[in-house]
C-alpha atoms as a PDB file:
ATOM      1  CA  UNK A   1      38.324  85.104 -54.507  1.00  0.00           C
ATOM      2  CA  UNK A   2      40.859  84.983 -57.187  1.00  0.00           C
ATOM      3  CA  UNK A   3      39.524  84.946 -60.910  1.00  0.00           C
ATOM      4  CA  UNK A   4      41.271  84.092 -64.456  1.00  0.00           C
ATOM      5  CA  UNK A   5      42.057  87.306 -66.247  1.00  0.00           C
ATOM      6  CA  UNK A   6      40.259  87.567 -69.320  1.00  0.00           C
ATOM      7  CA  UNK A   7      42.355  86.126 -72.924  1.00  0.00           C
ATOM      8  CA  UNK A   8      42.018  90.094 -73.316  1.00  0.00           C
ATOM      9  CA  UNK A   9      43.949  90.933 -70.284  1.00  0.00           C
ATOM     10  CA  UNK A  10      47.041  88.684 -71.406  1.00  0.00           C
ATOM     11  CA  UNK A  11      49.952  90.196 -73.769  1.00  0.00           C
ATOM     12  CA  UNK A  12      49.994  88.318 -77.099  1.00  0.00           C
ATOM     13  CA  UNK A  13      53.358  88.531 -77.184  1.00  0.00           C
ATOM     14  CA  UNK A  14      55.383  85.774 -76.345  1.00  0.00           C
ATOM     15  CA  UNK A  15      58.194  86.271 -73.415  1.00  0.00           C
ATOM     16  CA  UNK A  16      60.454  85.828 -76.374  1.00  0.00           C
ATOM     17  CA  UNK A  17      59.412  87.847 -78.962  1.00  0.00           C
ATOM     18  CA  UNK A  18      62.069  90.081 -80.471  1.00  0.00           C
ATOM     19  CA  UNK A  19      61.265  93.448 -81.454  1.00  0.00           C
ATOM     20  CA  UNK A  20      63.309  95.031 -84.784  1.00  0.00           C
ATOM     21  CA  UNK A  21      65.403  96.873 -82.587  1.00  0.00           C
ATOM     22  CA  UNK A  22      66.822  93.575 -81.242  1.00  0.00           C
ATOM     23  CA  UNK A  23      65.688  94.799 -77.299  1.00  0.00           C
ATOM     24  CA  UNK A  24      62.776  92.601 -77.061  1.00  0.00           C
ATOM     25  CA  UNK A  25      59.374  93.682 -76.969  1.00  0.00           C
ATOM     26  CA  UNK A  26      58.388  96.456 -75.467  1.00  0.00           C
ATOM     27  CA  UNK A  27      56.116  96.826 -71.846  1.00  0.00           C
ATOM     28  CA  UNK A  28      52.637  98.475 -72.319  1.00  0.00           C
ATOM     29  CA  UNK A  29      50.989  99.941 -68.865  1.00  0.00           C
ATOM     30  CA  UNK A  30      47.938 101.620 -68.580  1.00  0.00           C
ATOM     31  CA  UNK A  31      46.149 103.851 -65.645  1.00  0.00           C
ATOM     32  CA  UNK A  32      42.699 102.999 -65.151  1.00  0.00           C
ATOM     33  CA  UNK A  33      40.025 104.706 -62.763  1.00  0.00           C
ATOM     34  CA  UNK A  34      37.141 107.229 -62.307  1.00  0.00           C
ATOM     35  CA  UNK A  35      37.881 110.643 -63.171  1.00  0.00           C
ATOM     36  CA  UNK A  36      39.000 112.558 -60.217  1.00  0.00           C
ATOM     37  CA  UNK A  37      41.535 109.536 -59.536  1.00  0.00           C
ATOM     38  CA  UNK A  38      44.980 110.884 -60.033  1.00  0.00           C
ATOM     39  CA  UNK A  39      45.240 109.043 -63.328  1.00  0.00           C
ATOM     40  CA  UNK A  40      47.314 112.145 -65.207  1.00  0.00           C
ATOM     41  CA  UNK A  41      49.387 113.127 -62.446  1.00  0.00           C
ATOM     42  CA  UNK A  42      50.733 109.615 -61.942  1.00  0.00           C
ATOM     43  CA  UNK A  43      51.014 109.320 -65.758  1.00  0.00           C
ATOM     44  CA  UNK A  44      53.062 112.259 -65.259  1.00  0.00           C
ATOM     45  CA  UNK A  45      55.062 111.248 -62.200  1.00  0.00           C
ATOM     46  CA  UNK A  46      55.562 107.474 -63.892  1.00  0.00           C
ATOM     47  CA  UNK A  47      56.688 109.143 -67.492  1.00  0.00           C
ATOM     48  CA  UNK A  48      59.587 111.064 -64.688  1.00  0.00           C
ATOM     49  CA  UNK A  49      60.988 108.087 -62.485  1.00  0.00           C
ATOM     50  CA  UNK A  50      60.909 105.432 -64.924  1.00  0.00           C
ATOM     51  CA  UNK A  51      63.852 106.862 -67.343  1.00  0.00           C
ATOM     52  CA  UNK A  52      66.453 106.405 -64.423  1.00  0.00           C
ATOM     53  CA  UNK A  53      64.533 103.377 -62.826  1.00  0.00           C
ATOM     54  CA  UNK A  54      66.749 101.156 -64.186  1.00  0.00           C
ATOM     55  CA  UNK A  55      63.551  99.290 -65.814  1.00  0.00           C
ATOM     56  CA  UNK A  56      63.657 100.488 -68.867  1.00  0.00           C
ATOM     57  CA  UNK A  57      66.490  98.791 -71.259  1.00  0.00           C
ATOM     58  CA  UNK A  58      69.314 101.193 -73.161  1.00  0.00           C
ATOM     59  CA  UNK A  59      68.128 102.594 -76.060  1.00  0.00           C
ATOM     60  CA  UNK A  60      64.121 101.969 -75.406  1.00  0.00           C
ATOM     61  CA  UNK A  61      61.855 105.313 -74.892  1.00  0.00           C
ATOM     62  CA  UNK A  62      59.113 105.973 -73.066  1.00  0.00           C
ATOM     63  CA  UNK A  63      56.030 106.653 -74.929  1.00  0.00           C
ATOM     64  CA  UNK A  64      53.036 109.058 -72.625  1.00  0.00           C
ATOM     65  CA  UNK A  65      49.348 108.909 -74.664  1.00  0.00           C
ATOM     66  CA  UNK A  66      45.795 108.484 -73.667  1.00  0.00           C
ATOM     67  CA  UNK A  67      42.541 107.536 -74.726  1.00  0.00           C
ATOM     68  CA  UNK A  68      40.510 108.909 -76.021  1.00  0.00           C
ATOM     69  CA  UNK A  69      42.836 110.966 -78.576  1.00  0.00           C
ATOM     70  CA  UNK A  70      45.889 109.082 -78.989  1.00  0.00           C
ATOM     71  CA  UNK A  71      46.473 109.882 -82.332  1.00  0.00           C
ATOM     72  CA  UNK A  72      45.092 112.803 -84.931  1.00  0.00           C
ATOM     73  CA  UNK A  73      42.170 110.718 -85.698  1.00  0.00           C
ATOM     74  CA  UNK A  74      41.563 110.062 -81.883  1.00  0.00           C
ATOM     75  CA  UNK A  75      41.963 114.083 -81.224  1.00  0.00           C
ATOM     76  CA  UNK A  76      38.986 114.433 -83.540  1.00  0.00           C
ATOM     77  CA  UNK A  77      36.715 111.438 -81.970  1.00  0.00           C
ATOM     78  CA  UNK A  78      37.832 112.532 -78.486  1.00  0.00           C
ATOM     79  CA  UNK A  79      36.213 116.030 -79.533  1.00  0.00           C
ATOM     80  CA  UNK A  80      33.331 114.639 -80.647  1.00  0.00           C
ATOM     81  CA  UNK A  81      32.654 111.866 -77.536  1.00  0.00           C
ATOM     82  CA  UNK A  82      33.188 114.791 -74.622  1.00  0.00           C
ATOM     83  CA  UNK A  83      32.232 117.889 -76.463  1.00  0.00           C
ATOM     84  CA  UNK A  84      30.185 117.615 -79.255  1.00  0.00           C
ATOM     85  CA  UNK A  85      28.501 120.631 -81.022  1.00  0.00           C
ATOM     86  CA  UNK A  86      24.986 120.934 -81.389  1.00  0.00           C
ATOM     87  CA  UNK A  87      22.534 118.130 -81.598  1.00  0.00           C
ATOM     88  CA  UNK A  88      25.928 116.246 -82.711  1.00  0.00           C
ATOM     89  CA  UNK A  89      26.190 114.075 -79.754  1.00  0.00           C
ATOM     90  CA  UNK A  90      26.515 110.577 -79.982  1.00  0.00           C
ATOM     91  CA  UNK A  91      23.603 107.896 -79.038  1.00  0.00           C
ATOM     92  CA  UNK A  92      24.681 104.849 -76.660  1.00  0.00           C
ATOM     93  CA  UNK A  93      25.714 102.564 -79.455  1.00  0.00           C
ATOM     94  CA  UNK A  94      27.167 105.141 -81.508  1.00  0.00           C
ATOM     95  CA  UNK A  95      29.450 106.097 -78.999  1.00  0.00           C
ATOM     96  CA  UNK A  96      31.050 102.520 -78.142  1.00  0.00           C
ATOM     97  CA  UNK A  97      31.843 102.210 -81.595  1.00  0.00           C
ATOM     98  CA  UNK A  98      33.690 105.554 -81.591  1.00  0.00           C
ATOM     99  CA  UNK A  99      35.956 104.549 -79.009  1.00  0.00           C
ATOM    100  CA  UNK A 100      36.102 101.372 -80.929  1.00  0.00           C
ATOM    101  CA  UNK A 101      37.180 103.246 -83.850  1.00  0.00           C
ATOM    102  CA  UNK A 102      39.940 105.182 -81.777  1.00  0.00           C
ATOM    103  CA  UNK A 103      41.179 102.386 -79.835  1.00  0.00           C
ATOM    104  CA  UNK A 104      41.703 100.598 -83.370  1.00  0.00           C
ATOM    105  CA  UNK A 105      43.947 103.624 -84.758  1.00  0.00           C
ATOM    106  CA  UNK A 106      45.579 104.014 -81.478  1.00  0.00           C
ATOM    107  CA  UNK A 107      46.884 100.529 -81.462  1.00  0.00           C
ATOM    108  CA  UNK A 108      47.639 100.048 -84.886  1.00  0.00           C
ATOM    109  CA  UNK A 109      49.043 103.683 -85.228  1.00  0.00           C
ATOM    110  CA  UNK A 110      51.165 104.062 -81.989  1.00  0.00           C
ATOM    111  CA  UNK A 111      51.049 101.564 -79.458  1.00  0.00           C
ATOM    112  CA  UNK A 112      52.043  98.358 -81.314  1.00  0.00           C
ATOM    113  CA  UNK A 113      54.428  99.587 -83.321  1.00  0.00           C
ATOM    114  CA  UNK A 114      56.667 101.352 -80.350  1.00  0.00           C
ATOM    115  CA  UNK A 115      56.098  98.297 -78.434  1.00  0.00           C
ATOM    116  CA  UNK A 116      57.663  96.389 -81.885  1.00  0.00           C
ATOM    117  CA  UNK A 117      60.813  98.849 -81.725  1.00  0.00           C
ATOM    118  CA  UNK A 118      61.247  97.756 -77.844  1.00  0.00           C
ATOM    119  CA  UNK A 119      60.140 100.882 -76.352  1.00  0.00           C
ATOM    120  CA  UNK A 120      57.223 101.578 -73.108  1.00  0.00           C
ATOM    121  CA  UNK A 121      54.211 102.485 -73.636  1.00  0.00           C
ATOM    122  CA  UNK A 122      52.084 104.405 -70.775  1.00  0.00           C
ATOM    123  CA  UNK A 123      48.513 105.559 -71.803  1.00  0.00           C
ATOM    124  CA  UNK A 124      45.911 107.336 -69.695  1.00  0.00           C
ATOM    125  CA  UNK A 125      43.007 104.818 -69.891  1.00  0.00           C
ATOM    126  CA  UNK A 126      42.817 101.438 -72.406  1.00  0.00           C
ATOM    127  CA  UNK A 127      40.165  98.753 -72.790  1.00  0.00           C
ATOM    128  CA  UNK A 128      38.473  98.462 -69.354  1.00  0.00           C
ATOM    129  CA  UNK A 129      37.313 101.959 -69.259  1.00  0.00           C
ATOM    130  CA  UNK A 130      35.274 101.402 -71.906  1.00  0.00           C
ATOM    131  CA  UNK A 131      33.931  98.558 -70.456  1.00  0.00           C
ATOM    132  CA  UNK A 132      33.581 100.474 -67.110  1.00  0.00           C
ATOM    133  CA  UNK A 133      31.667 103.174 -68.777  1.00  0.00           C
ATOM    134  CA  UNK A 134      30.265 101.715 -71.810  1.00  0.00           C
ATOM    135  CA  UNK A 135      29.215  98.144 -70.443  1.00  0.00           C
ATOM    136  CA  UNK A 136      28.465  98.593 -66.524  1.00  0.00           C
ATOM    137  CA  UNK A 137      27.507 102.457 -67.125  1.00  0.00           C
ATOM    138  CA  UNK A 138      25.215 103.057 -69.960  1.00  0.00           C
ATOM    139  CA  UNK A 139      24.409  99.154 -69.460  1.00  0.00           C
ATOM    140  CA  UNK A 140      25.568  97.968 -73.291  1.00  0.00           C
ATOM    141  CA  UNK A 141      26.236  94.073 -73.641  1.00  0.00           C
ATOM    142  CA  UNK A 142      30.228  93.085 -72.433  1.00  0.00           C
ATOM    143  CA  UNK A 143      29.859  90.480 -74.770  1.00  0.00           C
ATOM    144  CA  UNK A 144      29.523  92.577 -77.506  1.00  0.00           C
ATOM    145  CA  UNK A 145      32.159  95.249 -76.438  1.00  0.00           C
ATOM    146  CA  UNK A 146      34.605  92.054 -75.101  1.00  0.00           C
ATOM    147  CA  UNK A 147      34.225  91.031 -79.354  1.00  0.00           C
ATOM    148  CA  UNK A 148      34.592  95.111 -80.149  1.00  0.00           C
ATOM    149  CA  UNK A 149      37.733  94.589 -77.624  1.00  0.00           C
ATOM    150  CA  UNK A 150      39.547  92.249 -79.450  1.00  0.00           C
ATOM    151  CA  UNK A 151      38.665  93.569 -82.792  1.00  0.00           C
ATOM    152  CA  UNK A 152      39.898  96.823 -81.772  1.00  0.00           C
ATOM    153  CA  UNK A 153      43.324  95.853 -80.175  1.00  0.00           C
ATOM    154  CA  UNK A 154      43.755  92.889 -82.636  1.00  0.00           C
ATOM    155  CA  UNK A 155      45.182  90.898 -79.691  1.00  0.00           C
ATOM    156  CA  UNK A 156      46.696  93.840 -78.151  1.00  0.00           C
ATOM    157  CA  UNK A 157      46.772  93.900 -74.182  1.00  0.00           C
ATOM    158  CA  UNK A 158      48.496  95.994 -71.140  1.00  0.00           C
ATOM    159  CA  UNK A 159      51.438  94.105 -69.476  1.00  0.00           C
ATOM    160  CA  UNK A 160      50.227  96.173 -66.682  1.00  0.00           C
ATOM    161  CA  UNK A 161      47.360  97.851 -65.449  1.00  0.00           C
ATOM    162  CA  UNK A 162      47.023  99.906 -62.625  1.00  0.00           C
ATOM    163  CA  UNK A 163      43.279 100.713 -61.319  1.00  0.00           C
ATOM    164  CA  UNK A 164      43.442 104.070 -59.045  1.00  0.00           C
ATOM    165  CA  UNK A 165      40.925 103.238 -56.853  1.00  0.00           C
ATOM    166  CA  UNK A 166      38.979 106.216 -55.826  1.00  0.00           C
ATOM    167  CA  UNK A 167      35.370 106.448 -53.689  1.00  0.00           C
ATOM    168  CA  UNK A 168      33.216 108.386 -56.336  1.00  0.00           C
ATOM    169  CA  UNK A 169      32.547 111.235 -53.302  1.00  0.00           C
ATOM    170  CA  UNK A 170      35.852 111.988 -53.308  1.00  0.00           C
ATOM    171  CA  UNK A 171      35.673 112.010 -57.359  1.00  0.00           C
ATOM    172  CA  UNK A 172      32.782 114.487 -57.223  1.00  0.00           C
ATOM    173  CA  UNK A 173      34.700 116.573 -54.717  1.00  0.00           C
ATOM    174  CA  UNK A 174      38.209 116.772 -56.148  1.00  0.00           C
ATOM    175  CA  UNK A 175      36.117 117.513 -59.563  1.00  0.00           C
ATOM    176  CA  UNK A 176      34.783 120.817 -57.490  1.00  0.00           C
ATOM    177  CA  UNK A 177      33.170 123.452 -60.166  1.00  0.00           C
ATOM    178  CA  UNK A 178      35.001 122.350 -63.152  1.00  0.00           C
ATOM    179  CA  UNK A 179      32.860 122.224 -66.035  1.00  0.00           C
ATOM    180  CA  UNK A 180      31.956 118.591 -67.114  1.00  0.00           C
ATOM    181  CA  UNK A 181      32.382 117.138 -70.009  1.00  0.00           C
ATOM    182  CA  UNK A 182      29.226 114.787 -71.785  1.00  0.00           C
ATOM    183  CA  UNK A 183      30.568 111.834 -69.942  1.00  0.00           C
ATOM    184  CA  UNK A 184      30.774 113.354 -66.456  1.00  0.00           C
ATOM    185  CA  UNK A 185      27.461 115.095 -66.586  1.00  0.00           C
ATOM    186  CA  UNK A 186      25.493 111.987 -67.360  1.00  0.00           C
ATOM    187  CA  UNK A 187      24.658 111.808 -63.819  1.00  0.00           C
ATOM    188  CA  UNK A 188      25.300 110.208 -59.995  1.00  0.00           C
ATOM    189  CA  UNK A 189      23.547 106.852 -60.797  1.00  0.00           C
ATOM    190  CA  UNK A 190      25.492 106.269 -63.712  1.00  0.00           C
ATOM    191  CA  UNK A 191      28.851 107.388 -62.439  1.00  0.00           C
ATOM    192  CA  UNK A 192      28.233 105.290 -59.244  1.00  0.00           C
ATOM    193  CA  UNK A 193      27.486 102.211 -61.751  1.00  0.00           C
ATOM    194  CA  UNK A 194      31.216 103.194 -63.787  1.00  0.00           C
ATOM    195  CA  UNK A 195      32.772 102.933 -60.329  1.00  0.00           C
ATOM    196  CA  UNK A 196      31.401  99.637 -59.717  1.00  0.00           C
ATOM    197  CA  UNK A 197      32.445  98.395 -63.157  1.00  0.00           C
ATOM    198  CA  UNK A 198      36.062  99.253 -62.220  1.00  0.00           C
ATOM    199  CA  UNK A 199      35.787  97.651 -59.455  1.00  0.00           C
ATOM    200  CA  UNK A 200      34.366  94.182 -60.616  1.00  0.00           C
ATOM    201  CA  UNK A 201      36.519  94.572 -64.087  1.00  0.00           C
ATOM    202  CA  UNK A 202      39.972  95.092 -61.875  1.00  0.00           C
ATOM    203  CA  UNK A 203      39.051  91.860 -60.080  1.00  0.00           C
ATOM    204  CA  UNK A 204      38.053  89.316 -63.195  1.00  0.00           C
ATOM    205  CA  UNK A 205      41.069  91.118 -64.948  1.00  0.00           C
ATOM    206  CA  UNK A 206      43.589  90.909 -62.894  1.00  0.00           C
ATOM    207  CA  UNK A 207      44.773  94.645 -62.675  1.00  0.00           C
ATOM    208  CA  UNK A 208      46.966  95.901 -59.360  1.00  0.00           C
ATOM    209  CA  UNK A 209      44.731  97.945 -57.132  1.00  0.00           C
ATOM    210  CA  UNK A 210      46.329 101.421 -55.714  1.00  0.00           C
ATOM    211  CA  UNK A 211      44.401 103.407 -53.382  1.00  0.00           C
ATOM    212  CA  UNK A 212      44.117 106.689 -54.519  1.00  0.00           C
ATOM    213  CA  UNK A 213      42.943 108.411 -51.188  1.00  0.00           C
ATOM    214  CA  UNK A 214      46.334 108.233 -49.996  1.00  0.00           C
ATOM    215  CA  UNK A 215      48.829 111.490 -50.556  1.00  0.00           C
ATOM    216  CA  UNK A 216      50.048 112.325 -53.875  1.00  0.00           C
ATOM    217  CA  UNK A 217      53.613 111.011 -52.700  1.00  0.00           C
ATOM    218  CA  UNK A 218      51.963 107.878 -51.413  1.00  0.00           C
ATOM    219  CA  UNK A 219      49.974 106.892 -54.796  1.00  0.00           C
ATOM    220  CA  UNK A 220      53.248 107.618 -56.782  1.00  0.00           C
ATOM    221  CA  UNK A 221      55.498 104.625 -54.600  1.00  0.00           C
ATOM    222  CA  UNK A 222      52.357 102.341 -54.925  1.00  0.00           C
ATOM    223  CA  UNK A 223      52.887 102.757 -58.526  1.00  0.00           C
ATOM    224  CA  UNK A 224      56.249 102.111 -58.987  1.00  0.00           C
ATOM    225  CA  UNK A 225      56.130  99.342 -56.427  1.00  0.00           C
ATOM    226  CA  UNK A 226      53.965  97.479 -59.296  1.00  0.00           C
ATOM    227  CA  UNK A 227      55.872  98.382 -62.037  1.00  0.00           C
ATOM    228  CA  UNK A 228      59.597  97.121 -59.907  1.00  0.00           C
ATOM    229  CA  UNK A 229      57.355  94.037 -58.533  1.00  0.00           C
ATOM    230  CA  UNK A 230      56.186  93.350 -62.732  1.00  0.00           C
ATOM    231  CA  UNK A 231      59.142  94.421 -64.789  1.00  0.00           C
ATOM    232  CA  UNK A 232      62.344  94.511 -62.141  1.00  0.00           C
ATOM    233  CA  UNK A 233      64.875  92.144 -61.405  1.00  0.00           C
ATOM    234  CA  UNK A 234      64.973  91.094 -58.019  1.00  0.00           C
ATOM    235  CA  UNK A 235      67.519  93.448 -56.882  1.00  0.00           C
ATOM    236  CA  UNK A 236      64.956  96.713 -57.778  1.00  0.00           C
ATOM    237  CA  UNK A 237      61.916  95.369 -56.039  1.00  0.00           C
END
């Protein structure tokens, strides 16, 4: 059944707004998903296509980043959230507000202000992983993280956002013997719980689904089939 996206899910930025470089506002689209789901490489494989796509207008550039550790200051929390020394590691609460705290520098720092000059934005994760991990995963209030949300991106939201859909088996497998990080080895239970919290936030949010179990090749058309269906003119999609 369809749902409303949340007010969070919907650019604040009117059709019209004009950026200062007189292009119009930049487009902002994120990769969501479980890790394990192809979320870099497509990042990667988007950040190649999309220069000769014809999408993007003359003069606007294409702007790769992630979260956490976006900026310098997100560099440091990102260090801190996945590998933190010692006893250093953050409790449950502590940690949402960290990625608060980078999400808040990464918008205000990078994202809105390229998006102001009329260039794309793509970013390795945004503000449903956190609810995906912070809300359905270590079970904190979406309430409270939907009012961190909005504090966070002051308004802020993805034009696009596509959810690599992944089984978490096929996360755990792809992961093989590479170390985990704080987040990762939190457990089965809880990573099962993320997965379902991507699933139910693509669905009230309104993000486009891409199955990630296909090839490599596949995952990268499904992804630029979104971005021509979103952003192109008739002719491209």
């Amino acid at each position: 059944m369809a749902t409303t996206p949340r007010a969070s899910e919907v650019s604040a930025a009117p059709a019209e707004f004009q950026g200062r470089s007189g292009r119009g506002r930049g487009r902002f689209v994120v990769l969501e998903g479980i890790d394990g789901c192809g979320k870099t490489s497509q990042l990667e494989a988007l950040a190649t296509w999309l220069p000769a796509s014809g999408l993007l207008p003359a003069g606007a550039e294409l702007i790769t980043t992630r979260e956490p550790g976006g900026t310098a200051l997100g560099q440091a929390l990102r260090q801190l959230l996945l590998h933190p020394p010692g006893d250093a590691a953050p409790g449950s609460t502590a940690e949402l507000l960290l990625y608060a705290a980078d999400r808040a520098q990464h918008v205000q720092q990078r994202i809105q202000p390229a998006l102001e000059a009329g260039h794309w934005v793509l970013s390795d994760r945004f503000t449903g992983s956190t609810a995906a991990y912070q809300g359905h995963g270590r079970g904190l209030s979406l309430v409270l993280i939907q009012q961190l949300e909005t504090i966070a991106t002051a308004g802020l939201a993805a034009d696009l956002t596509l959810w690599l859909d992944l089984p978490l088996a096929e996360s755990l497998r792809r992961r093989g013997n590479r170390p985990a990080d704080r987040i990762e080895s939190a457990g089965a239970a809880f990573l099962q719980r993320v997965a379902d919290g991507f699933a139910a936030e693509a669905l009230q949010r309104g993000w486009r689904r891409i199955d990630a179990l296909q090839p490599l090749e596949a995952v990268s058309a499904a992804c630029q089939a979104a971005l021509r269906d979103v952003f192109g003119p008739p002719s491209l999609r």
